[in-house]
Protein backbone atom coordinates (compact mmCIF):
# COMPACT_ATOMS: atom_id res chain seq x y z
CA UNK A 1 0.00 0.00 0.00
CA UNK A 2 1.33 3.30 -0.78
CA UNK A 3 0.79 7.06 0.45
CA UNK A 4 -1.12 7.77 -2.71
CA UNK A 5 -3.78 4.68 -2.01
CA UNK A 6 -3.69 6.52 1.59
CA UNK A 7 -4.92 9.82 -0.29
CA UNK A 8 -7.32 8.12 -2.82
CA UNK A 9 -9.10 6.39 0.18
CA UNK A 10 -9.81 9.16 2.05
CA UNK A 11 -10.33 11.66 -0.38
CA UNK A 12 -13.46 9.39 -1.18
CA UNK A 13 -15.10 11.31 1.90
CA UNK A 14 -17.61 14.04 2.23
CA UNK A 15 -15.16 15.84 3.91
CA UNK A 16 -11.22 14.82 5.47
CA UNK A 17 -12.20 14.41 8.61
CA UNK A 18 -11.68 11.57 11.18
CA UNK A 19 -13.59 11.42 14.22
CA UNK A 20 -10.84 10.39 16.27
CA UNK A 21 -11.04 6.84 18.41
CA UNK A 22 -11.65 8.05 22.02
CA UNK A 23 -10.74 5.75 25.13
CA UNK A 24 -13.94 4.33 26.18
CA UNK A 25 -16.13 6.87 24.24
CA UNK A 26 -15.59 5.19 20.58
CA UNK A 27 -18.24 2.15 20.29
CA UNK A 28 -19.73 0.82 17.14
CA UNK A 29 -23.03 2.96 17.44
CA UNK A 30 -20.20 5.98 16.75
CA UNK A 31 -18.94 4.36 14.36
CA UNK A 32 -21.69 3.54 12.38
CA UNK A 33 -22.77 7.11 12.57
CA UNK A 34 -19.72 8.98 11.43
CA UNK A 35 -19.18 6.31 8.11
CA UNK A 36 -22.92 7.01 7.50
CA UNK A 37 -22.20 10.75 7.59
CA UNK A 38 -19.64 10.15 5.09
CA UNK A 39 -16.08 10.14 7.42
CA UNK A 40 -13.98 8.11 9.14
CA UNK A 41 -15.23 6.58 12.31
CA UNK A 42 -12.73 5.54 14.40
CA UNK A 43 -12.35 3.30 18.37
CA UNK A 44 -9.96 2.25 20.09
CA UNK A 45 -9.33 -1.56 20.53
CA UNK A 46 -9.34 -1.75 23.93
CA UNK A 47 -12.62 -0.15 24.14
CA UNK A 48 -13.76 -3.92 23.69
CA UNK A 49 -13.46 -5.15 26.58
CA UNK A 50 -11.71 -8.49 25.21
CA UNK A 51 -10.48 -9.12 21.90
CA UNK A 52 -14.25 -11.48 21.38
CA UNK A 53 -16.25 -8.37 22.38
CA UNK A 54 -14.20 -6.77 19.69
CA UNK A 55 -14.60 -9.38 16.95
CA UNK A 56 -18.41 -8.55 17.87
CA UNK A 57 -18.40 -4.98 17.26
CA UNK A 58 -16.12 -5.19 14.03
CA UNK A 59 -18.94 -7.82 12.60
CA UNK A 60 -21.53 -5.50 13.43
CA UNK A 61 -19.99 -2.67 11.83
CA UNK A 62 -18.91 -4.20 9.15
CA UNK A 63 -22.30 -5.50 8.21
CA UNK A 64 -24.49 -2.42 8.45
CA UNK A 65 -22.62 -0.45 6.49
CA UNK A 66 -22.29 -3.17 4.10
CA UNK A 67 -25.64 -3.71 3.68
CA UNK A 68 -25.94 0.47 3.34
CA UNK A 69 -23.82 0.42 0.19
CA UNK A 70 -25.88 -2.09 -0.81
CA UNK A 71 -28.65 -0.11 -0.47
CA UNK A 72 -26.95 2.66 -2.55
CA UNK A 73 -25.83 4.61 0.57
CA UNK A 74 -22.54 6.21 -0.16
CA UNK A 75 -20.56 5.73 3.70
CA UNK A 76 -17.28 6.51 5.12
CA UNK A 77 -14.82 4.16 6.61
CA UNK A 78 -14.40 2.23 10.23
CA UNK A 79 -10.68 2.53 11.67
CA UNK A 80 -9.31 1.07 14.96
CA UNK A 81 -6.29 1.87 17.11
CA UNK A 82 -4.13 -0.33 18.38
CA UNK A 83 -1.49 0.95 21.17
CA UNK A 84 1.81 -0.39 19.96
CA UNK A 85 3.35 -0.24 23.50
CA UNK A 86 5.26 -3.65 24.72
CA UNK A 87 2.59 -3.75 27.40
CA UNK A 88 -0.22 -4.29 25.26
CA UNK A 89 -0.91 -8.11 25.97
CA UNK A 90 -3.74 -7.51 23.40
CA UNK A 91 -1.73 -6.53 20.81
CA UNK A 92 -1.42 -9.90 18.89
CA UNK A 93 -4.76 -11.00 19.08
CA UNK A 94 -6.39 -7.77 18.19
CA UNK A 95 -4.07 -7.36 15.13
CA UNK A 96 -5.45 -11.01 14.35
CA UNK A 97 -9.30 -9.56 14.31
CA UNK A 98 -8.35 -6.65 12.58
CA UNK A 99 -7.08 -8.76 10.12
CA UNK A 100 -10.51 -11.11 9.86
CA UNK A 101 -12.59 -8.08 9.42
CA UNK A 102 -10.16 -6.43 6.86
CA UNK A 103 -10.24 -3.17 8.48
CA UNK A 104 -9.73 -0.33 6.09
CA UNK A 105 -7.88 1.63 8.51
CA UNK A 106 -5.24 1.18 11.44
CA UNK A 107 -4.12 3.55 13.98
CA UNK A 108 -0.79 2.52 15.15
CA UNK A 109 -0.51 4.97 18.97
CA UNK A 110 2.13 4.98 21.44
CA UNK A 111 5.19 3.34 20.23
CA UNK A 112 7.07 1.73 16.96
CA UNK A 113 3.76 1.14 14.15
CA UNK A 114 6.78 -1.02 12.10
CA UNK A 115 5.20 -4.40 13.59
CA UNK A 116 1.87 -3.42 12.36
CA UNK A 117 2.45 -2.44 8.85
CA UNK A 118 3.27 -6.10 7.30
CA UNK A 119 0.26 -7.25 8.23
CA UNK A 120 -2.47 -4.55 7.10
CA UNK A 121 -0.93 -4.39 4.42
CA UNK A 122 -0.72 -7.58 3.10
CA UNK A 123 -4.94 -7.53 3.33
CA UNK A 124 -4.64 -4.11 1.53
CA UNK A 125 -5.52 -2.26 4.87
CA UNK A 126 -3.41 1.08 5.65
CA UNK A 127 -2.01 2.26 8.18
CA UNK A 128 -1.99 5.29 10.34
CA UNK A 129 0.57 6.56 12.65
CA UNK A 130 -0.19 8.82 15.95
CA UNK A 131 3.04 10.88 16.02
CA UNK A 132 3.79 14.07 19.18
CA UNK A 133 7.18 14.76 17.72
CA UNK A 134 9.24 15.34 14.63
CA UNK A 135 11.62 12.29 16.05
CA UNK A 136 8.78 10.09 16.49
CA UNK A 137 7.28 10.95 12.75
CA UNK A 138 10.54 10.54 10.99
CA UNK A 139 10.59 7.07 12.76
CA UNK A 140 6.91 6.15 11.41
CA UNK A 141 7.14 7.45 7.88
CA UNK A 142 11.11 5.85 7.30
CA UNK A 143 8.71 2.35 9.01
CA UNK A 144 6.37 2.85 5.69
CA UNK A 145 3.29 4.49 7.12
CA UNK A 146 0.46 5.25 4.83
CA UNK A 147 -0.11 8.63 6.79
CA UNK A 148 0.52 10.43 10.02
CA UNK A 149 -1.62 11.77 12.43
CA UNK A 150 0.29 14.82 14.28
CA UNK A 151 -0.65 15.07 17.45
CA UNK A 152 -0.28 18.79 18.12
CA UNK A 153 -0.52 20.80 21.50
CA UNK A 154 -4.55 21.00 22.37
CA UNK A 155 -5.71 17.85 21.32
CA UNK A 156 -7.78 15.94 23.91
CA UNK A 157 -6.73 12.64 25.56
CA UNK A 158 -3.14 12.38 24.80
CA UNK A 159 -1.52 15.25 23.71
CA UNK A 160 1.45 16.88 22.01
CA UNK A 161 3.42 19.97 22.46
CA UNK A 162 3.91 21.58 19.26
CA UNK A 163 2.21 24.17 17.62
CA UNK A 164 0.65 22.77 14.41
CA UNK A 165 2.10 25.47 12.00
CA UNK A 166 5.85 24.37 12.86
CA UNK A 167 4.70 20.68 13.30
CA UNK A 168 3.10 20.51 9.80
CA UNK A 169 5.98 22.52 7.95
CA UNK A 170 8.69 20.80 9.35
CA UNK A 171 7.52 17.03 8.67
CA UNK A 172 6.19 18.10 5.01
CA UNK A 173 9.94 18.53 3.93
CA UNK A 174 10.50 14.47 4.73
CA UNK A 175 7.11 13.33 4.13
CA UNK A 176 4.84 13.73 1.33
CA UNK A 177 1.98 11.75 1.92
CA UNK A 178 -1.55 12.54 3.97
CA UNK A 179 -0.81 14.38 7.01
CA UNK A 180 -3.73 14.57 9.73
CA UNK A 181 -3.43 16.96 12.56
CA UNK A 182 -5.18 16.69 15.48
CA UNK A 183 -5.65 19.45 18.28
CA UNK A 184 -8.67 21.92 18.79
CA UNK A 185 -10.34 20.70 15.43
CA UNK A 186 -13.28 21.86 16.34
CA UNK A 187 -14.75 23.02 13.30
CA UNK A 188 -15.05 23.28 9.33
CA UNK A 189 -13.19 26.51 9.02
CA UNK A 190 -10.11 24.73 11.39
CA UNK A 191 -10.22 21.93 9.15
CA UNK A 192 -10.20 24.02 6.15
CA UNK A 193 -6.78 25.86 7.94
CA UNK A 194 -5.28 22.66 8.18
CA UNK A 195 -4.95 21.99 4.12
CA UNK A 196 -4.00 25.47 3.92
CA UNK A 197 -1.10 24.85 6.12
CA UNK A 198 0.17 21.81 4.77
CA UNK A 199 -1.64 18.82 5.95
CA UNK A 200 -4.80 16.50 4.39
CA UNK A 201 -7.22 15.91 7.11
CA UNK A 202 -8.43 16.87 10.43
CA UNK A 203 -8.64 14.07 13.35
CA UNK A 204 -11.20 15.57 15.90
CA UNK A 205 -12.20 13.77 19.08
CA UNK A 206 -13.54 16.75 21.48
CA UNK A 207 -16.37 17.77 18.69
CA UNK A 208 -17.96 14.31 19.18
CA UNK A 209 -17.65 13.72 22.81
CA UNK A 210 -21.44 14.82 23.73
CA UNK A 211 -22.64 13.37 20.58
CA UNK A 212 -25.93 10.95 20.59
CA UNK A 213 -24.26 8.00 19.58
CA UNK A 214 -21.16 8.64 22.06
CA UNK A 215 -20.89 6.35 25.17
CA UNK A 216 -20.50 9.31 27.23
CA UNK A 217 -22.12 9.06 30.46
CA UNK A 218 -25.02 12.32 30.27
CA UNK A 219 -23.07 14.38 33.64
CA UNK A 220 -19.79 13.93 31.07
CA UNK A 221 -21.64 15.55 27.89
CA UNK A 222 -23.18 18.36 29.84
CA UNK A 223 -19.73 19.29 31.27
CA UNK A 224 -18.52 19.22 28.05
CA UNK A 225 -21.33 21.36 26.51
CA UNK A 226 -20.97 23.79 29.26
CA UNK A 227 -16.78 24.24 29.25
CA UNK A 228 -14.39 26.50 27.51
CA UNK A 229 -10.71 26.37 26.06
CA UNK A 230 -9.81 27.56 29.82
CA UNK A 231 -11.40 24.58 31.77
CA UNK A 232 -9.05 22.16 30.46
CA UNK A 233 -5.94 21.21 32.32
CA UNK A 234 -3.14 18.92 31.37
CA UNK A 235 -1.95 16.23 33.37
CA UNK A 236 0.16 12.71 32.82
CA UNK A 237 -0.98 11.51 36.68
CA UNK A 238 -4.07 9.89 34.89
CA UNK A 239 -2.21 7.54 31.86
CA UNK A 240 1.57 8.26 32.88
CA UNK A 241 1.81 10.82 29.45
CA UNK A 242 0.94 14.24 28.77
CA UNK A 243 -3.18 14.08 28.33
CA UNK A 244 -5.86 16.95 28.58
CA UNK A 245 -8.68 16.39 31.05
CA UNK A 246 -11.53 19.14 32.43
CA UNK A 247 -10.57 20.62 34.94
CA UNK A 248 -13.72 20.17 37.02
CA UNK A 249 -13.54 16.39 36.79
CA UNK A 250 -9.71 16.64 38.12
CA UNK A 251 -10.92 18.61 40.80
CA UNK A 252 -13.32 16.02 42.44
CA UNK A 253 -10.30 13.60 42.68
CA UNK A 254 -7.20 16.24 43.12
CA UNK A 255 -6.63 14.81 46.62
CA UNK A 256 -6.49 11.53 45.61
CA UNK A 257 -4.32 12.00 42.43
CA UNK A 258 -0.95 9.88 42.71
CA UNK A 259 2.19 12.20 42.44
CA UNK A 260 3.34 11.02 38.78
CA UNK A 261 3.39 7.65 37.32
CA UNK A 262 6.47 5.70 35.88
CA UNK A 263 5.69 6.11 32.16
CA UNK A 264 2.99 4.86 30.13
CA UNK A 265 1.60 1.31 30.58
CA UNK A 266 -1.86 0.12 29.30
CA UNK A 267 -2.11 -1.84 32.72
CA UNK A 268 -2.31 1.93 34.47
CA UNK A 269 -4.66 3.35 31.58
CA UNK A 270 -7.11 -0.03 32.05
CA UNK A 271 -6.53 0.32 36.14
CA UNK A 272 -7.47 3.88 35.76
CA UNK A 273 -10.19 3.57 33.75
CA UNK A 274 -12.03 1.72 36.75
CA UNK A 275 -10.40 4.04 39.32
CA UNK A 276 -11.05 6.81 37.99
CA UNK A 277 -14.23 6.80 35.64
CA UNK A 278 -15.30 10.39 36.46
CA UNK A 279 -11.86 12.14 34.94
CA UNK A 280 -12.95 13.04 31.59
CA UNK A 281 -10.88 13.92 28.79
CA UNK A 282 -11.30 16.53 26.32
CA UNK A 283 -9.08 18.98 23.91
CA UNK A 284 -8.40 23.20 23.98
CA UNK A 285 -11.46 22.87 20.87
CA UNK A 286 -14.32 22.21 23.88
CA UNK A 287 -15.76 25.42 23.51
CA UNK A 288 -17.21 24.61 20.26
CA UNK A 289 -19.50 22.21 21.39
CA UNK A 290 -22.86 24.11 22.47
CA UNK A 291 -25.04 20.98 22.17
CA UNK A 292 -26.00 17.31 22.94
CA UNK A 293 -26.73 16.39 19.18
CA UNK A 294 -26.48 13.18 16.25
CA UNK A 295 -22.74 12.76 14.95
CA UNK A 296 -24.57 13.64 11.33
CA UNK A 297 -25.55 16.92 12.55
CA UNK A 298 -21.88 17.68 13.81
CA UNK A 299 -20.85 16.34 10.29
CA UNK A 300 -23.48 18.64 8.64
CA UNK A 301 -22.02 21.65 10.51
CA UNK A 302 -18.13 20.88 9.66
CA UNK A 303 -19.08 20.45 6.04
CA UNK A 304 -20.77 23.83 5.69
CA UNK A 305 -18.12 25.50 7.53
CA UNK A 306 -15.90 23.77 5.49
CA UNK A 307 -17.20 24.98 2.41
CA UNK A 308 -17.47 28.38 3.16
CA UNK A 309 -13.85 29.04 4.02
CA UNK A 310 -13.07 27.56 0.73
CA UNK A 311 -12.67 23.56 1.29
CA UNK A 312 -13.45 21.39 -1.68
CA UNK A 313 -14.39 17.35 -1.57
CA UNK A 314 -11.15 15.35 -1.00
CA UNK A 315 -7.40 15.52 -0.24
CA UNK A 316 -5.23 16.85 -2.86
């Protein structure tokens, strides 16, 4: 697979957007929703449970919007993200459904995607690289990614540093194929300033976190719908890296917040999803959400924003 079957796939979108795979958030009814609204939908493995309860949701995904092109509907695409770090038990077993299903897409987050890429590709799925610094995106494109996903300062979840001008510009002048950027996203007219910097597509998470088809418990979306670029804080005492969270759902636990963690481990993110279920995550574009509302409406609103700052269909 090449960059250029990277940039024909997703330029067969409404618009280049990704509705980024959010830890526990991201379920099939999301999904479903974004590729009917004509993007890419995107979860995280480990948001099933086990790697059976993923099978599960992959089969159900896959066959709805099967039988919607069937029906004539034109859809987007499902993707799933696998974290590449060596304490991923999961990792071989999810690659293995990912595989069965065929899935189109593959996020390759938090570590070395080179282990992944053989395999996708030899299905004709592509791959996707997460990337928070020019090292670590030299690293994925010399591994033969089909496109990165910068992960720029502002994005919610895990984060990056960099500003996205800088970030975009300097990894265009090694790497020439689709370049997503993710970080306050929030919009049509941001994803519109993200071609006109240098990159392809936009990867926003925050913009579908109140969403109807989001697994968001209802206290979660109405924070969410009620907070600004101010309310969110960002802390690595929650996953052991840099993440943003709001502020008010930090608060409630502050005193019980461990000092720092000793790096990343997917053994602290699942312990801390059960310890602490009321720390939600968002990104510095929060402020744009004003509403519990479908994903297609969202989609609807990024498209005609899109439009009128100038976007056309596809990824050059």
């Amino acid at each position: 697979m090449t960059t250029t079957a990277m940039a024909q796939t997703l330029g067969s979108l409404r618009i280049p957007l990704v509705a980024a795979p959010m830890f526990i958030i991201s379920g099939p009814e999301l999904i479903i929703a974004a590729a009917r609204a004509g993007i890419v939908g995107a979860m995280p493995a480990l948001n099933a449970r086990t790697p059976e309860i993923l099978d599960s949701w992959l089969g159900q995904i896959s066959s709805t919007l099967d039988a919607d092109r069937k029906a004539g509907r034109q859809v987007g695409l499902p993707a799933v993200n696998i974290l590449m770090h060596k304490s991923n038990e999961r990792f071989a077993a999810d690659v293995d459904v990912c595989i069965n299903h065929r899935v189109p897409i593959v996020v390759a987050a938090v570590g070395n995607p080179e282990r992944i890429i053989e395999p996708v590709h030899r299905y004709g799925g592509l791959v996707l690289a997460d990337v928070s610094s020019v090292a670590h995106a030299r690293k994925a494109a010399a591994a033969g990614c089909d496109g990165l996903v910068l992960l720029c300062s502002g994005a919610g979840g895990n984060t990056g540093r960099l500003n996205p001008f800088a970030f975009v510009d300097e990894v265009r002048s090694f790497f020439d194929g689709p370049i997503g950027v993710a970080g306050a996203v929030s919009n049509g007219r941001a994803l519109r300033s993200v071609e006109v910097i240098g990159a392809d597509f936009g990867y926003a998470g925050t913009s579908f976190l109140a969403c109807q088809e989001a697994a968001s418990e209802p206290a979660y979306r109405d924070m969410v719908v009620e907070a600004g670029a101010d309310d969110i804080e960002e802390s690595r005492q929650i996953t052991g890296i840099p993440a943003n969270f709001l502020r008010r759902s930090l608060d409630k636990a502050r005193d019980q917040l461990d000092s720092a963690h000793n790096g990343f481990s997917v053994v602290i993110e699942l312990k801390n999803l059960r310890r602490w279920k009321d720390i939600w995550a968002a990104g510095h574009g929060v402020g744009s959400v004003g509403a519990v509302e479908p994903a297609s409406a969202i989609v609807d609103r990024f498209e005609r924003e899109y439009r009128e700052a100038g976007g056309q269909s596809g990824l050059r």
